[in-house]
C-alpha atoms as a PDB file:
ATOM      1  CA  UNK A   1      18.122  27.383  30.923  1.00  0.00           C
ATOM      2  CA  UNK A   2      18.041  27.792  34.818  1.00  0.00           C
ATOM      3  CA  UNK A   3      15.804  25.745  36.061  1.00  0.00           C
ATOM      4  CA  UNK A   4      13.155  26.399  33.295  1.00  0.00           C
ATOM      5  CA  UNK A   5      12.494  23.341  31.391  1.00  0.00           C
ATOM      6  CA  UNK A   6      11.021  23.467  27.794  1.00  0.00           C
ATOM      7  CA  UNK A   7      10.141  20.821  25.304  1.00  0.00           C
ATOM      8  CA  UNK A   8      10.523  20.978  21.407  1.00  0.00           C
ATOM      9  CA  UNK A   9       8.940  17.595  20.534  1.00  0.00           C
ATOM     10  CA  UNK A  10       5.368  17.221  22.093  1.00  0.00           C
ATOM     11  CA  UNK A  11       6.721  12.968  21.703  1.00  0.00           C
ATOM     12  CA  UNK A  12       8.439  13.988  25.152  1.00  0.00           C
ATOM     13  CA  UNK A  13       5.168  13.962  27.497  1.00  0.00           C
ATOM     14  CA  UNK A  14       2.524  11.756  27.158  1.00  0.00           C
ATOM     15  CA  UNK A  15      -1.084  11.958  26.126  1.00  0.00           C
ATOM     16  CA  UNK A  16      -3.090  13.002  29.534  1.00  0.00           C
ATOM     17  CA  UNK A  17       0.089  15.083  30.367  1.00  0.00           C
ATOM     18  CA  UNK A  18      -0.610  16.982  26.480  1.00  0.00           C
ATOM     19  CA  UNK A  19      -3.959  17.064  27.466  1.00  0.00           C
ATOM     20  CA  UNK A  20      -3.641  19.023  31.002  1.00  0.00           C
ATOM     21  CA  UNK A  21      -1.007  21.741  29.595  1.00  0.00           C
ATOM     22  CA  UNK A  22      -3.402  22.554  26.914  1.00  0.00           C
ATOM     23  CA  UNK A  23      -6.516  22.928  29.335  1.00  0.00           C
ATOM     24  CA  UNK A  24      -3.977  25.236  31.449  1.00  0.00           C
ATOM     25  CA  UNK A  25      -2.592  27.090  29.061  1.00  0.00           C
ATOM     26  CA  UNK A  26      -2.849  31.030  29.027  1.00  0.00           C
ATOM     27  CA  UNK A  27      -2.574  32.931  25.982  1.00  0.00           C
ATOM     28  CA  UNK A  28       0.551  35.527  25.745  1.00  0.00           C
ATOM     29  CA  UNK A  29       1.791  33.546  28.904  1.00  0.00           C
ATOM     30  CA  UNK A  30       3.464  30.357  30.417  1.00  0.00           C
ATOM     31  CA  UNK A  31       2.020  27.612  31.897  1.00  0.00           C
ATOM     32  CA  UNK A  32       3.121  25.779  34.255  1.00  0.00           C
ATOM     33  CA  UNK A  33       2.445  21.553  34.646  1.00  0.00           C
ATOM     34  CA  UNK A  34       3.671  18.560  36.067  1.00  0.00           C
ATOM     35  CA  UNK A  35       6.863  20.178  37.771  1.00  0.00           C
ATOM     36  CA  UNK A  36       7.988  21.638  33.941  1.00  0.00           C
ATOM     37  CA  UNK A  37       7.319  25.180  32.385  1.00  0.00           C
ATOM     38  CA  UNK A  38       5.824  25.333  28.865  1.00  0.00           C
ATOM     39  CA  UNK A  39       5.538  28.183  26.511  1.00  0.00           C
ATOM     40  CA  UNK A  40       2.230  29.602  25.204  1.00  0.00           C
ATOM     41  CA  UNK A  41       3.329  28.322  21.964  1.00  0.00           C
ATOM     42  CA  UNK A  42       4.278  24.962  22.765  1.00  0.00           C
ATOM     43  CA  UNK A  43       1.065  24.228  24.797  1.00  0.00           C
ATOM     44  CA  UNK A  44      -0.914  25.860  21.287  1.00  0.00           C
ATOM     45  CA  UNK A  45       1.079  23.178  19.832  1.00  0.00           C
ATOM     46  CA  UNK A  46       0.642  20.157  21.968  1.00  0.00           C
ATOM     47  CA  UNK A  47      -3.347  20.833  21.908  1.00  0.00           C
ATOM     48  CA  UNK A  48      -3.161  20.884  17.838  1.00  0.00           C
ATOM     49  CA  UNK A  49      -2.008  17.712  17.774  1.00  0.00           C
ATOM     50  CA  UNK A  50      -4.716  16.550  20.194  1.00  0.00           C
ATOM     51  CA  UNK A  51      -7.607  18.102  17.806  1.00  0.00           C
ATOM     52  CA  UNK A  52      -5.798  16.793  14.904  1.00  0.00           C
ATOM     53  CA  UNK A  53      -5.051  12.655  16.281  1.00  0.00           C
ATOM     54  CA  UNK A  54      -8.625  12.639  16.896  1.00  0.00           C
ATOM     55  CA  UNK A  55      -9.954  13.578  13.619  1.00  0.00           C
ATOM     56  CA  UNK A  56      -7.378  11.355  12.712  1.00  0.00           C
ATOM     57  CA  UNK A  57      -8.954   8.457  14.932  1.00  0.00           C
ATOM     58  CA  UNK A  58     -12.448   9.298  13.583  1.00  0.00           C
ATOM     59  CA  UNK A  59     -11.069   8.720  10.041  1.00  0.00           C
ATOM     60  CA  UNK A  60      -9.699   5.294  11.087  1.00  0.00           C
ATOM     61  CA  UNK A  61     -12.358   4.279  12.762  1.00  0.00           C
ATOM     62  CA  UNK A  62     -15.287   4.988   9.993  1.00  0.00           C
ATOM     63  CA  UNK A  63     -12.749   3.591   7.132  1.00  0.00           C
ATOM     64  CA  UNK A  64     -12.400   6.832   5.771  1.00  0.00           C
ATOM     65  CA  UNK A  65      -8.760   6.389   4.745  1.00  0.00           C
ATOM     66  CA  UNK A  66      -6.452   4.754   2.099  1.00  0.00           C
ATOM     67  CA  UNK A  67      -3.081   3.427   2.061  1.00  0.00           C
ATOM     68  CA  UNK A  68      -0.231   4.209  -0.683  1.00  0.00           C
ATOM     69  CA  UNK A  69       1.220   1.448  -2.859  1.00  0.00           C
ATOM     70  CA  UNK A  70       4.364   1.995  -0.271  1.00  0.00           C
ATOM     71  CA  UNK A  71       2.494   1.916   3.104  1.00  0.00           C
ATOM     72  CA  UNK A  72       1.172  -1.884   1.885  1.00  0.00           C
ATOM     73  CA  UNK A  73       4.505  -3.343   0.683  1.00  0.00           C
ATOM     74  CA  UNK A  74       6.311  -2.235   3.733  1.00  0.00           C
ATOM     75  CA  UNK A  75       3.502  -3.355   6.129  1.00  0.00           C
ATOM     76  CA  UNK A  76       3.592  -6.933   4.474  1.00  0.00           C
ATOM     77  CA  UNK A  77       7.509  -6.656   4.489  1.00  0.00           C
ATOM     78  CA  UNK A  78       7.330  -6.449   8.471  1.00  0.00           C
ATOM     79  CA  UNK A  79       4.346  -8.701   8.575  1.00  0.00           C
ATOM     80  CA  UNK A  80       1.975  -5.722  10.299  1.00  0.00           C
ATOM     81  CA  UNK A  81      -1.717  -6.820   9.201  1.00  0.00           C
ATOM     82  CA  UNK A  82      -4.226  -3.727   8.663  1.00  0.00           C
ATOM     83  CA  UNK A  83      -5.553  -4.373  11.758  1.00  0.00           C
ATOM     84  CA  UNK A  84      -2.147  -3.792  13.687  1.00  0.00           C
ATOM     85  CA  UNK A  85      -1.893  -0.059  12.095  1.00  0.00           C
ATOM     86  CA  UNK A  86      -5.590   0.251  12.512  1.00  0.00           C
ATOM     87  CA  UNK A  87      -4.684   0.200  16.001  1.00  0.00           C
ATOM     88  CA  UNK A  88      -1.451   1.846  16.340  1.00  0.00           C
ATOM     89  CA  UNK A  89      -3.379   4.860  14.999  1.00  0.00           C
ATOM     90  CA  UNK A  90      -5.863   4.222  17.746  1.00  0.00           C
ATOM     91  CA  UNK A  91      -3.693   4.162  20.551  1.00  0.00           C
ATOM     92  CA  UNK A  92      -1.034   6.259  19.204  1.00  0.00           C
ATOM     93  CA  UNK A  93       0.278   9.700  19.802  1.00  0.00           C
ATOM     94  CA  UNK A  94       1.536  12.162  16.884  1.00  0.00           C
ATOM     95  CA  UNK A  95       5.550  12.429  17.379  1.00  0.00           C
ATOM     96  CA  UNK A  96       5.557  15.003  14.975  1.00  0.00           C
ATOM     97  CA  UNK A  97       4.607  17.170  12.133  1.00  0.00           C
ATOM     98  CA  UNK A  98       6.558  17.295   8.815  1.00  0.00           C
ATOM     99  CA  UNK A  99       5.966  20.037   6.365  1.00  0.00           C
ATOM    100  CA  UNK A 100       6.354  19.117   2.710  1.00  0.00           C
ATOM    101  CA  UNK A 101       7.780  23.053   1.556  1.00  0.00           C
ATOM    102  CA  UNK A 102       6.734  21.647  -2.004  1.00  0.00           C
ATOM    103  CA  UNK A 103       3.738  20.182  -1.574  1.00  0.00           C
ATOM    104  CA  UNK A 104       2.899  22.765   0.949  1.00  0.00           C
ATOM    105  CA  UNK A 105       1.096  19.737   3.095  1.00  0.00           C
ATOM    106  CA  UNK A 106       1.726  18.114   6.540  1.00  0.00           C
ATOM    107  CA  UNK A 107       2.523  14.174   7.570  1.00  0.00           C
ATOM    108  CA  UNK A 108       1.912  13.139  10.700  1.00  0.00           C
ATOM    109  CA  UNK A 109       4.206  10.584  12.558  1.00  0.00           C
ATOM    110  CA  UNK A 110       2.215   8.782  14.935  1.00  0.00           C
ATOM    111  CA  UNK A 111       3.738   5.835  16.737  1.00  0.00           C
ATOM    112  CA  UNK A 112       1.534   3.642  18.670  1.00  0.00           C
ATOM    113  CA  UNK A 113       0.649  -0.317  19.330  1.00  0.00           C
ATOM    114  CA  UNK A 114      -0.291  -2.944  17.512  1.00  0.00           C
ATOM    115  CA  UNK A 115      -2.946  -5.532  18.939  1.00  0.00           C
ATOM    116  CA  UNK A 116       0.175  -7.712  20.444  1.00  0.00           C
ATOM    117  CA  UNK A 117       1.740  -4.964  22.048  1.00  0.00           C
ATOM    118  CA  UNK A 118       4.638  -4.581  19.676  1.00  0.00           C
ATOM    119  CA  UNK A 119       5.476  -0.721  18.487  1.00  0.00           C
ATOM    120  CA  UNK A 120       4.319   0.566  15.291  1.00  0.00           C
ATOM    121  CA  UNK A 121       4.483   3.595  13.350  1.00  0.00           C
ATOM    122  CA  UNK A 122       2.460   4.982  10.504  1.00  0.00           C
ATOM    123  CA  UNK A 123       3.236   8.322   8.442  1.00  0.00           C
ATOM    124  CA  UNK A 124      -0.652   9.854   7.690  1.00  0.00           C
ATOM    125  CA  UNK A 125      -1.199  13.118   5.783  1.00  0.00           C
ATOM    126  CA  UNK A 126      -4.987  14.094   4.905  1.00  0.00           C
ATOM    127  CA  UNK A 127      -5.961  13.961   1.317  1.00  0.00           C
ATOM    128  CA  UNK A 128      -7.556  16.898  -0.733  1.00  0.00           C
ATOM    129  CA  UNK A 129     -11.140  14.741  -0.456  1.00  0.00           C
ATOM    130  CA  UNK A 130     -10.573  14.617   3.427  1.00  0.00           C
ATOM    131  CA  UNK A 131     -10.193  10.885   3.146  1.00  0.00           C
ATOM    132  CA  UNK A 132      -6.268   9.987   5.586  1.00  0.00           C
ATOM    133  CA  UNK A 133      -3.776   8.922   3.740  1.00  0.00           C
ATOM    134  CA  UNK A 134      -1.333   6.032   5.242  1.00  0.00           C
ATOM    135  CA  UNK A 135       1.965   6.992   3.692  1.00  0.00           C
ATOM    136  CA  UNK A 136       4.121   4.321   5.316  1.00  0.00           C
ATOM    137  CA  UNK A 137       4.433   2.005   7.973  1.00  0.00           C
ATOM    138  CA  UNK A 138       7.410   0.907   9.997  1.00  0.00           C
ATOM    139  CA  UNK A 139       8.517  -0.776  13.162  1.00  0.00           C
ATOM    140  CA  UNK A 140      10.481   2.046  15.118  1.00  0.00           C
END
């Protein structure tokens, strides 16, 4: 790529890092932060995920969510408590987004911490009533 460094996966920089390319992007351009070059697109992309964690966090935090059938066996089969993916919402970052082509929806990876420190991560997707869903959770 000569010299010109691009990322894929916004999981590659961290939070305050997402949050300065997106408050330097230019439109139609590239911007440049923190030593590596971003497109337009990719900075677009890193500030969508911004918007949509924290609507995500606000969700969390007012219990406006519900967990699948799934999401509470496997959280009692690696002993996470709802307070430990409470929290790994509410310090994590989205990894990624997955389409569902059937569906037509998106899932969220988020990975974050639970109260002790130890990693966690929770697959969310927004239900049609606005309510998040918690798919599954999973030690990394």
């Amino acid at each position: 790529m000569g010299g010109r460094s691009r990322i894929n996966d916004p999981q590659l920089i961290s939070g305050w890092r997402k949050k300065a390319i997106a408050e330097s992007l230019v439109v139609g351009r590239s911007c440049h932060a923190f030593g590596l070059l971003y497109t337009a697109a990719e900075a677009r992309a890193i500030a969508m995920f911004e918007k949509i964690l924290k609507v995500i966090r606000e969700k969390v935090r007012l219990k406006q969510y519900v967990m699948t059938l799934h999401a509470e066996e496997e959280m009692a089969d690696d002993a996470f408590s709802i307070y430990d993916v409470e929290s790994g919402v509410l310090t994590g970052e989205i990894l990624e987004c997955q389409k569902d082509r059937v569906a037509r929806e998106s899932k969220y990876r988020i990975q974050g911490e639970a109260p002790t420190g130890e990693p966690i991560e929770i697959i969310v997707k927004f239900s049609p009533t606005g309510k998040v869903v918690i798919i599954t959770v999973y030690v990394p």
